[in-house]
PDB file of N, CA and C in Angstrom:
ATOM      1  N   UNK A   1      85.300 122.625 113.807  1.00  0.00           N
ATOM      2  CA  UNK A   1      86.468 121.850 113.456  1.00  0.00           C
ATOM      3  C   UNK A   1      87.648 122.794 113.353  1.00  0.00           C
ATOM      4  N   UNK A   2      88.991 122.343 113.492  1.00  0.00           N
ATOM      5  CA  UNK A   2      90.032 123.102 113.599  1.00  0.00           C
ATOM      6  C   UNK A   2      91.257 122.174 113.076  1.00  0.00           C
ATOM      7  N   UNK A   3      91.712 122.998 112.269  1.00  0.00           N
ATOM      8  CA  UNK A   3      93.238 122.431 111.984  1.00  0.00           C
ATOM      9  C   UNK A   3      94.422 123.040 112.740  1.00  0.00           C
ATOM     10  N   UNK A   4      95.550 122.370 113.268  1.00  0.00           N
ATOM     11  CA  UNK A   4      96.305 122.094 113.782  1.00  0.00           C
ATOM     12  C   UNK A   4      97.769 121.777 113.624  1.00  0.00           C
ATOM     13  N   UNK A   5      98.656 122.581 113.295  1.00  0.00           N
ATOM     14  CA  UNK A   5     100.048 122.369 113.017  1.00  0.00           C
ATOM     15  C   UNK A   5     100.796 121.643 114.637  1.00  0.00           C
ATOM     16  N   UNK A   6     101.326 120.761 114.651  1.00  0.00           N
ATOM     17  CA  UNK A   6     102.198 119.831 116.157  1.00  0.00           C
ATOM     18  C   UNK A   6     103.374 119.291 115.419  1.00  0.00           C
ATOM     19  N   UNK A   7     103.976 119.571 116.370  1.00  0.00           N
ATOM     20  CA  UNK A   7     105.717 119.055 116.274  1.00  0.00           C
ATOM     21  C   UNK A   7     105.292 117.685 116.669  1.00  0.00           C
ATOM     22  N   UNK A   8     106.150 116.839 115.036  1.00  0.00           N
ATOM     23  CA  UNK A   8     105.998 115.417 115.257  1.00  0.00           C
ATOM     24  C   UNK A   8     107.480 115.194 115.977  1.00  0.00           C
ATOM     25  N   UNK A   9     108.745 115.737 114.984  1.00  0.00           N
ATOM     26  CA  UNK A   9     109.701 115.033 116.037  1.00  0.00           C
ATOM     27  C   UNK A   9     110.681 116.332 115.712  1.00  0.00           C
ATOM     28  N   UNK A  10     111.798 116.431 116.135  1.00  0.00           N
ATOM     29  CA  UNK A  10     112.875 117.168 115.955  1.00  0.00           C
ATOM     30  C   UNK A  10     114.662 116.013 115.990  1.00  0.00           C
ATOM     31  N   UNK A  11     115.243 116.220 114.500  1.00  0.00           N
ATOM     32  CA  UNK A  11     116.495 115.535 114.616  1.00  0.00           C
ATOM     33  C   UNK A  11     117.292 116.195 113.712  1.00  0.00           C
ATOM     34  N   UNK A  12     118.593 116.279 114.551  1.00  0.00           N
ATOM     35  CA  UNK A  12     119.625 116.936 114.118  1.00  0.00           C
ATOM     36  C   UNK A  12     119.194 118.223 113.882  1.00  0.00           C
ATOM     37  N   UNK A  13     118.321 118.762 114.575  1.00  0.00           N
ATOM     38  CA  UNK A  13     118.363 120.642 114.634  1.00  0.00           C
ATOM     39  C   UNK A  13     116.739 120.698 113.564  1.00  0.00           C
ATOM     40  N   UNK A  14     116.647 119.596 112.987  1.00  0.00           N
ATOM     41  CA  UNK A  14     115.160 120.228 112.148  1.00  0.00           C
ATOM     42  C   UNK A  14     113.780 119.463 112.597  1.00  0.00           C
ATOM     43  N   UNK A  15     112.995 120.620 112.450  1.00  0.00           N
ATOM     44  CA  UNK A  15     111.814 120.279 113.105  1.00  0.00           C
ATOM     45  C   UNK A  15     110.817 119.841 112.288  1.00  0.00           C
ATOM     46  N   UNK A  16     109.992 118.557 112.757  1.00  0.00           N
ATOM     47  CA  UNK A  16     109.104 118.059 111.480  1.00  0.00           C
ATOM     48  C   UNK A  16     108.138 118.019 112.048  1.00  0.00           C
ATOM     49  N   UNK A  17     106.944 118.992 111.226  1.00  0.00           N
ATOM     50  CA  UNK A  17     105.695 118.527 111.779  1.00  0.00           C
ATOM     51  C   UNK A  17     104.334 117.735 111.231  1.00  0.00           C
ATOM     52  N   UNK A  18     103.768 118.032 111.872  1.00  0.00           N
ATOM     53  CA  UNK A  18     101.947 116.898 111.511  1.00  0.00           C
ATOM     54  C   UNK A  18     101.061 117.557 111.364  1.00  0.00           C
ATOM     55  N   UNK A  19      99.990 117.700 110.592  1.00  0.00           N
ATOM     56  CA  UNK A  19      98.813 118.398 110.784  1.00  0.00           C
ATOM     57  C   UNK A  19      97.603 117.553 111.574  1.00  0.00           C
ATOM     58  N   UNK A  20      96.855 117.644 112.218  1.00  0.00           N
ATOM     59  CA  UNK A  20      95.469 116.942 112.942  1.00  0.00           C
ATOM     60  C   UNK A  20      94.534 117.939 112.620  1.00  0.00           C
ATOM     61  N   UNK A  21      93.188 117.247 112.412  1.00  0.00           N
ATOM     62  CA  UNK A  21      92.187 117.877 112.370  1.00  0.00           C
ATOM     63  C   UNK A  21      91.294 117.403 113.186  1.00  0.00           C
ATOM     64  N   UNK A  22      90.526 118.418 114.330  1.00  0.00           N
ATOM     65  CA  UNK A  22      89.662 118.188 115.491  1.00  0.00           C
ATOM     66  C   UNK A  22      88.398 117.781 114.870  1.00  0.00           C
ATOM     67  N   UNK A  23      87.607 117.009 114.885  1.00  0.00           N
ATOM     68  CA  UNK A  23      86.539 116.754 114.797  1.00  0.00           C
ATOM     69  C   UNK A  23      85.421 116.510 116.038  1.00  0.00           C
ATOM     70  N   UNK A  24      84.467 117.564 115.796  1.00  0.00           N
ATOM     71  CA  UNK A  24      83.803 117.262 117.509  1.00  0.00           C
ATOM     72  C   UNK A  24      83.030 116.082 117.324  1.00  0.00           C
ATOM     73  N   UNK A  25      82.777 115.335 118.477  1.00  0.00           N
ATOM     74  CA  UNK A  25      82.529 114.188 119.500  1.00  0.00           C
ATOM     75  C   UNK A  25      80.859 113.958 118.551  1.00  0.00           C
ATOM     76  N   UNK A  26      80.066 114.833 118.289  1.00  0.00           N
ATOM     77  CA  UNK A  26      78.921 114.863 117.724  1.00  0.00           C
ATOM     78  C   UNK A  26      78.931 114.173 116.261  1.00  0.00           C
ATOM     79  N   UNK A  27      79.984 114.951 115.439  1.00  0.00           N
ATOM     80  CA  UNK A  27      80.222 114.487 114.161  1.00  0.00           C
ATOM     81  C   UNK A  27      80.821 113.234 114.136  1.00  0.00           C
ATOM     82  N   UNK A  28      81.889 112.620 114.824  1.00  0.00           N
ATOM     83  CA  UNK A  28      81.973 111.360 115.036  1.00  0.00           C
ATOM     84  C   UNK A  28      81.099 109.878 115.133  1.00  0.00           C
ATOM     85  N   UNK A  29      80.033 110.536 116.098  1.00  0.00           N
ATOM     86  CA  UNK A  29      79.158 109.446 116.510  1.00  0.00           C
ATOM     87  C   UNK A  29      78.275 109.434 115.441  1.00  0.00           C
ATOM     88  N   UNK A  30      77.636 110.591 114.187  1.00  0.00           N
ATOM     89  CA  UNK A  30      77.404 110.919 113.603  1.00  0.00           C
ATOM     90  C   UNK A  30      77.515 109.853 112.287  1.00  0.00           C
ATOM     91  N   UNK A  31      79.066 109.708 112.170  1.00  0.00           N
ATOM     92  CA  UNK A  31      79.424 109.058 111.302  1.00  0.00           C
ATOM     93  C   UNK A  31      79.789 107.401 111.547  1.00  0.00           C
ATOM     94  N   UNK A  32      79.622 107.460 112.754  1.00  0.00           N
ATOM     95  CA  UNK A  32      79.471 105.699 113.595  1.00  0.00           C
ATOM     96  C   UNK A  32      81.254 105.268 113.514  1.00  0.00           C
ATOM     97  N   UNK A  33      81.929 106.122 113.090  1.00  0.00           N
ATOM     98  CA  UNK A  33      83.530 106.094 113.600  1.00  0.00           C
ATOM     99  C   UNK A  33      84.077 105.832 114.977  1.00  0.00           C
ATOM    100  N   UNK A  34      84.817 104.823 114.991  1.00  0.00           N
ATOM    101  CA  UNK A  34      85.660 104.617 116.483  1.00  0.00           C
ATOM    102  C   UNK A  34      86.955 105.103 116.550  1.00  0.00           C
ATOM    103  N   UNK A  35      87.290 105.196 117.881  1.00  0.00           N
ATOM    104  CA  UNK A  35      88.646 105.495 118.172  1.00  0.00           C
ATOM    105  C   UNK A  35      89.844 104.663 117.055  1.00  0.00           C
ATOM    106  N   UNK A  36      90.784 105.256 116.770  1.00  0.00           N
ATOM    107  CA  UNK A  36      91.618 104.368 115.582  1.00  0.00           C
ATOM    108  C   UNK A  36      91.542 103.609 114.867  1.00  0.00           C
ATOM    109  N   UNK A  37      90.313 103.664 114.353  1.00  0.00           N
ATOM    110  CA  UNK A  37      90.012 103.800 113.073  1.00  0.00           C
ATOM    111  C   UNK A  37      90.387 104.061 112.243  1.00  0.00           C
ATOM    112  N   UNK A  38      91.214 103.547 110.822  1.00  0.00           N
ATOM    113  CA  UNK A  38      91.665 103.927 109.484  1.00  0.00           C
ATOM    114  C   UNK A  38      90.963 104.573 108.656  1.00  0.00           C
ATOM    115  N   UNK A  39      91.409 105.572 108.450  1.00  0.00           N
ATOM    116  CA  UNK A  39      90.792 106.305 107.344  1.00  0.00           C
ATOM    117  C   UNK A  39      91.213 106.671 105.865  1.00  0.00           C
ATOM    118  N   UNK A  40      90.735 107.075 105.315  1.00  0.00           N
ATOM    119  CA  UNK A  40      91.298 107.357 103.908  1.00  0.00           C
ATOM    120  C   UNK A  40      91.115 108.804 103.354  1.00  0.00           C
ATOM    121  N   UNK A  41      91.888 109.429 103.063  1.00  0.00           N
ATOM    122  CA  UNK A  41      91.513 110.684 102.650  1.00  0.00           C
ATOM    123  C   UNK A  41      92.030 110.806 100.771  1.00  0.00           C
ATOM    124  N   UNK A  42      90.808 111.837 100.266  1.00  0.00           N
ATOM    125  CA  UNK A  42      90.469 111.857  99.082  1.00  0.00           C
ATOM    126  C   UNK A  42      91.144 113.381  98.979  1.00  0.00           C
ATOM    127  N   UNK A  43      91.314 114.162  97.481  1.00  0.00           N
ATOM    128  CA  UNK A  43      92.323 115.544  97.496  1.00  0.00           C
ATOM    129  C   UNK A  43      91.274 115.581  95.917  1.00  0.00           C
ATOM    130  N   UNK A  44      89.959 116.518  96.073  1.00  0.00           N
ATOM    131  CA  UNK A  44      89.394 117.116  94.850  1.00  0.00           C
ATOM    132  C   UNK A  44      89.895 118.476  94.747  1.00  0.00           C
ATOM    133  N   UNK A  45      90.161 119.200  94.355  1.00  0.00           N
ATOM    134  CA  UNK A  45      90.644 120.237  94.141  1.00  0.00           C
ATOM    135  C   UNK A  45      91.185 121.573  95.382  1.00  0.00           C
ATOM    136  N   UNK A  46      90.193 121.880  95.729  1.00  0.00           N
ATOM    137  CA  UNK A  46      90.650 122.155  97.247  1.00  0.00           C
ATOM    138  C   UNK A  46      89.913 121.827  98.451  1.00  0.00           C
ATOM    139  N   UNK A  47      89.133 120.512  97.925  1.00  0.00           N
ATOM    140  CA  UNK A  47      88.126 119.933  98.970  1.00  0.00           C
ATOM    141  C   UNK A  47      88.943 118.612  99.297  1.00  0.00           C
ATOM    142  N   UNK A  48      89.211 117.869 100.551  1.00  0.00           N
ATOM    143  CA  UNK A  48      89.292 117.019 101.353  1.00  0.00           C
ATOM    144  C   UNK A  48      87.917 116.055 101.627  1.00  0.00           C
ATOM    145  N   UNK A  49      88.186 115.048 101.593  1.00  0.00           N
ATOM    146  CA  UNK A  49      87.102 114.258 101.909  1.00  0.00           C
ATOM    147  C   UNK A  49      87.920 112.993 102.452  1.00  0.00           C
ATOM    148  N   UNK A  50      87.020 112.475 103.729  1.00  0.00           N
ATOM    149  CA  UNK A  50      87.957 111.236 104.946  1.00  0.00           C
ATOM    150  C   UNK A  50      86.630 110.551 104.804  1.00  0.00           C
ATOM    151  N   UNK A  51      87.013 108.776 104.776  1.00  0.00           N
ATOM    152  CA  UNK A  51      86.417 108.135 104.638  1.00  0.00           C
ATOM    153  C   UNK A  51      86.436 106.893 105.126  1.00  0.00           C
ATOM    154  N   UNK A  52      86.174 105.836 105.829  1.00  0.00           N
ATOM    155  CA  UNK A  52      86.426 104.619 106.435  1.00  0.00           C
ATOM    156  C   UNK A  52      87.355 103.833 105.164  1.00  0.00           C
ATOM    157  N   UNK A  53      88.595 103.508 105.623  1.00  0.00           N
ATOM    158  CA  UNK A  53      89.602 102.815 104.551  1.00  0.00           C
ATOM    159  C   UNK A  53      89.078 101.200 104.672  1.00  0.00           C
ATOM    160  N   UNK A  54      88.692 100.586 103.446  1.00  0.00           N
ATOM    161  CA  UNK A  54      88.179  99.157 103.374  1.00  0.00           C
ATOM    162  C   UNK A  54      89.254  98.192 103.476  1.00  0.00           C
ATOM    163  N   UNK A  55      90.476  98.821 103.316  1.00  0.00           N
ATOM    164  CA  UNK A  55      91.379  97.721 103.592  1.00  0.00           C
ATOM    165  C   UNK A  55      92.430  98.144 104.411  1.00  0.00           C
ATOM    166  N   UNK A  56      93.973  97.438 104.958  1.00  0.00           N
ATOM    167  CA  UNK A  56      94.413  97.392 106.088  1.00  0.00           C
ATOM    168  C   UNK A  56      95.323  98.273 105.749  1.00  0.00           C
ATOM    169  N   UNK A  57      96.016  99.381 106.334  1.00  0.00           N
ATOM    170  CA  UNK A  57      97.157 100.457 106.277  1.00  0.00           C
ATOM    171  C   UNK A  57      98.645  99.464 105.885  1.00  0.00           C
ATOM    172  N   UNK A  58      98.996  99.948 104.334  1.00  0.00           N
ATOM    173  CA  UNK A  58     100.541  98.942 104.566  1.00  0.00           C
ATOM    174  C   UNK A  58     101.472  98.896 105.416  1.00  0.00           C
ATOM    175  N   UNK A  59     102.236  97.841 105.895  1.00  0.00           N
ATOM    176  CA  UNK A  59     102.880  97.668 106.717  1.00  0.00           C
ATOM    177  C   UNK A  59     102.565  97.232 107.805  1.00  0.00           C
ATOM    178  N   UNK A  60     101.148  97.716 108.076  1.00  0.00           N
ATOM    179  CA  UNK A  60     100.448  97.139 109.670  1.00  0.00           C
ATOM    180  C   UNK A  60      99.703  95.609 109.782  1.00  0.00           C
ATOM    181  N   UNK A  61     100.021  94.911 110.598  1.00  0.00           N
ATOM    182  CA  UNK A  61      99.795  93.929 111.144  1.00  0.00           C
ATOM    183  C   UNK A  61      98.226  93.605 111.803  1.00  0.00           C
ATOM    184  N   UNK A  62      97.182  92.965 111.891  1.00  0.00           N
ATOM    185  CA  UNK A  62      96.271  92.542 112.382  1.00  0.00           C
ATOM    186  C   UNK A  62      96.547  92.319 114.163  1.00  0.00           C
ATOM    187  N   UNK A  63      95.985  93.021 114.838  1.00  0.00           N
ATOM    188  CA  UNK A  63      96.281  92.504 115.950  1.00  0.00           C
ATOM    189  C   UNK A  63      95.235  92.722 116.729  1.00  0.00           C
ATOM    190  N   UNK A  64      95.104  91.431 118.453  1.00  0.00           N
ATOM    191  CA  UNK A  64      94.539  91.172 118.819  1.00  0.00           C
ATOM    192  C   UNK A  64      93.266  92.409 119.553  1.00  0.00           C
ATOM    193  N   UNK A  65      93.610  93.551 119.209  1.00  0.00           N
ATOM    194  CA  UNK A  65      92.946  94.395 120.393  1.00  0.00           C
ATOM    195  C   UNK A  65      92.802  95.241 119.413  1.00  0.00           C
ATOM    196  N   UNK A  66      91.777  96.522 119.239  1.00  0.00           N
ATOM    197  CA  UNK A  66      90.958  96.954 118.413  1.00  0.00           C
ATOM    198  C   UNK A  66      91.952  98.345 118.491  1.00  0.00           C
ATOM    199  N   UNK A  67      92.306  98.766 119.259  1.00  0.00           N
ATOM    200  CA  UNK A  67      92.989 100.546 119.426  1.00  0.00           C
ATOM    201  C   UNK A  67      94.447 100.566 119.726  1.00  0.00           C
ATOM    202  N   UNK A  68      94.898 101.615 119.554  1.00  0.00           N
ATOM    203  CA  UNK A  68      96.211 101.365 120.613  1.00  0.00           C
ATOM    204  C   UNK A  68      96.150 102.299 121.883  1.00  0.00           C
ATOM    205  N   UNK A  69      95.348 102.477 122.070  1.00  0.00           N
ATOM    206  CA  UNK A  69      94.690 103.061 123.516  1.00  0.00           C
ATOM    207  C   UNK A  69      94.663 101.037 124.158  1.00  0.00           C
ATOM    208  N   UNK A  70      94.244 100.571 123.586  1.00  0.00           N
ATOM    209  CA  UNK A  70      93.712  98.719 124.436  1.00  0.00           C
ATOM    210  C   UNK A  70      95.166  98.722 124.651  1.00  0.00           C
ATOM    211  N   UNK A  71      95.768  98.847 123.390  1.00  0.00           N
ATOM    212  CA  UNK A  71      97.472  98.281 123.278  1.00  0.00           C
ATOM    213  C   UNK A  71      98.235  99.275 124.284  1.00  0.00           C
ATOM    214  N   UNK A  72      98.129  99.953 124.410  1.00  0.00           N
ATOM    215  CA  UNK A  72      98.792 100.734 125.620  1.00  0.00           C
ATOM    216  C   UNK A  72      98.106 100.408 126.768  1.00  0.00           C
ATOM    217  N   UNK A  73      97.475 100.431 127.058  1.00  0.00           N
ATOM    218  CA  UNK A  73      96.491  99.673 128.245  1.00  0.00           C
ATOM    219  C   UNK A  73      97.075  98.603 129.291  1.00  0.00           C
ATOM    220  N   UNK A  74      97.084  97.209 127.625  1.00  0.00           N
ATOM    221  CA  UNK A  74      97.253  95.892 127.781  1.00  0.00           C
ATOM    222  C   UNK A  74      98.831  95.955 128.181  1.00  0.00           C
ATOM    223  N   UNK A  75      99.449  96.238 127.518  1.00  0.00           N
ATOM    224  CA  UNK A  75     101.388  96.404 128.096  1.00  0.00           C
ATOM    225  C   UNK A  75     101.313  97.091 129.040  1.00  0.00           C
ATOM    226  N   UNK A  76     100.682  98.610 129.574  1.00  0.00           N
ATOM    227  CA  UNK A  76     100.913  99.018 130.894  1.00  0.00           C
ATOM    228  C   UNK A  76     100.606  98.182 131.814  1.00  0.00           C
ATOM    229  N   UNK A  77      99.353  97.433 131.453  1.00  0.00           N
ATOM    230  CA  UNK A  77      98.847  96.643 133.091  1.00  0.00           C
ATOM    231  C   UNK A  77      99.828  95.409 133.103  1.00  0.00           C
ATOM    232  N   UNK A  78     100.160  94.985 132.079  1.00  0.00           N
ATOM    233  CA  UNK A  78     100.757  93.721 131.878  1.00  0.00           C
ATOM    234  C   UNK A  78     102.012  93.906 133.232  1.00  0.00           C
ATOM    235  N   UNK A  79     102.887  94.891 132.813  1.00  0.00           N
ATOM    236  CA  UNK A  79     104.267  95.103 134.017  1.00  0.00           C
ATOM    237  C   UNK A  79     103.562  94.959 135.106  1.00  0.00           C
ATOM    238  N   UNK A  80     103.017  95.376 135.830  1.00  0.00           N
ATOM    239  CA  UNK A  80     102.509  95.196 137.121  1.00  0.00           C
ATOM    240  C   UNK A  80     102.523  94.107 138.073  1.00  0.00           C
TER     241      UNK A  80
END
């Protein structure tokens, strides 16, 4: 596993970034996790712990297609 500093955006001259953490393909299936998937992360002292979130991220909407990999998908093919 690897952590990861990425430039989320840059405005007006300052740069803001994101952290990601790689998780290999093994540990995933491992944990029966899908692609965009909500998660929840826990902060014990200097341990991290991610966990399937039981309820819906605020602000976000229910929608018809499971990822936004489908949702990018579904609008790209859609123009065509």
């Amino acid at each position: 596993m690897r952590l990861h500093k990425v430039v989320n955006r840059v405005y007006e001259g300052t740069t803001y970034y994101r952290w990601v953490v790689s998780l290999p393909p093994k540990r995933v299936r491992e944990l029966g996790w899908t692609n965009g998937q909500e998660l929840e992360a826990v902060v014990r002292g200097e341990t991290l712990s991610l966990q399937p979130s039981l309820r819906p991220a605020p602000g976000r909407r229910e929608r018809g297609y499971t990822t936004l990999e489908e949702e990018v998908r579904r609008k790209t093919l859609g123009r065509r």
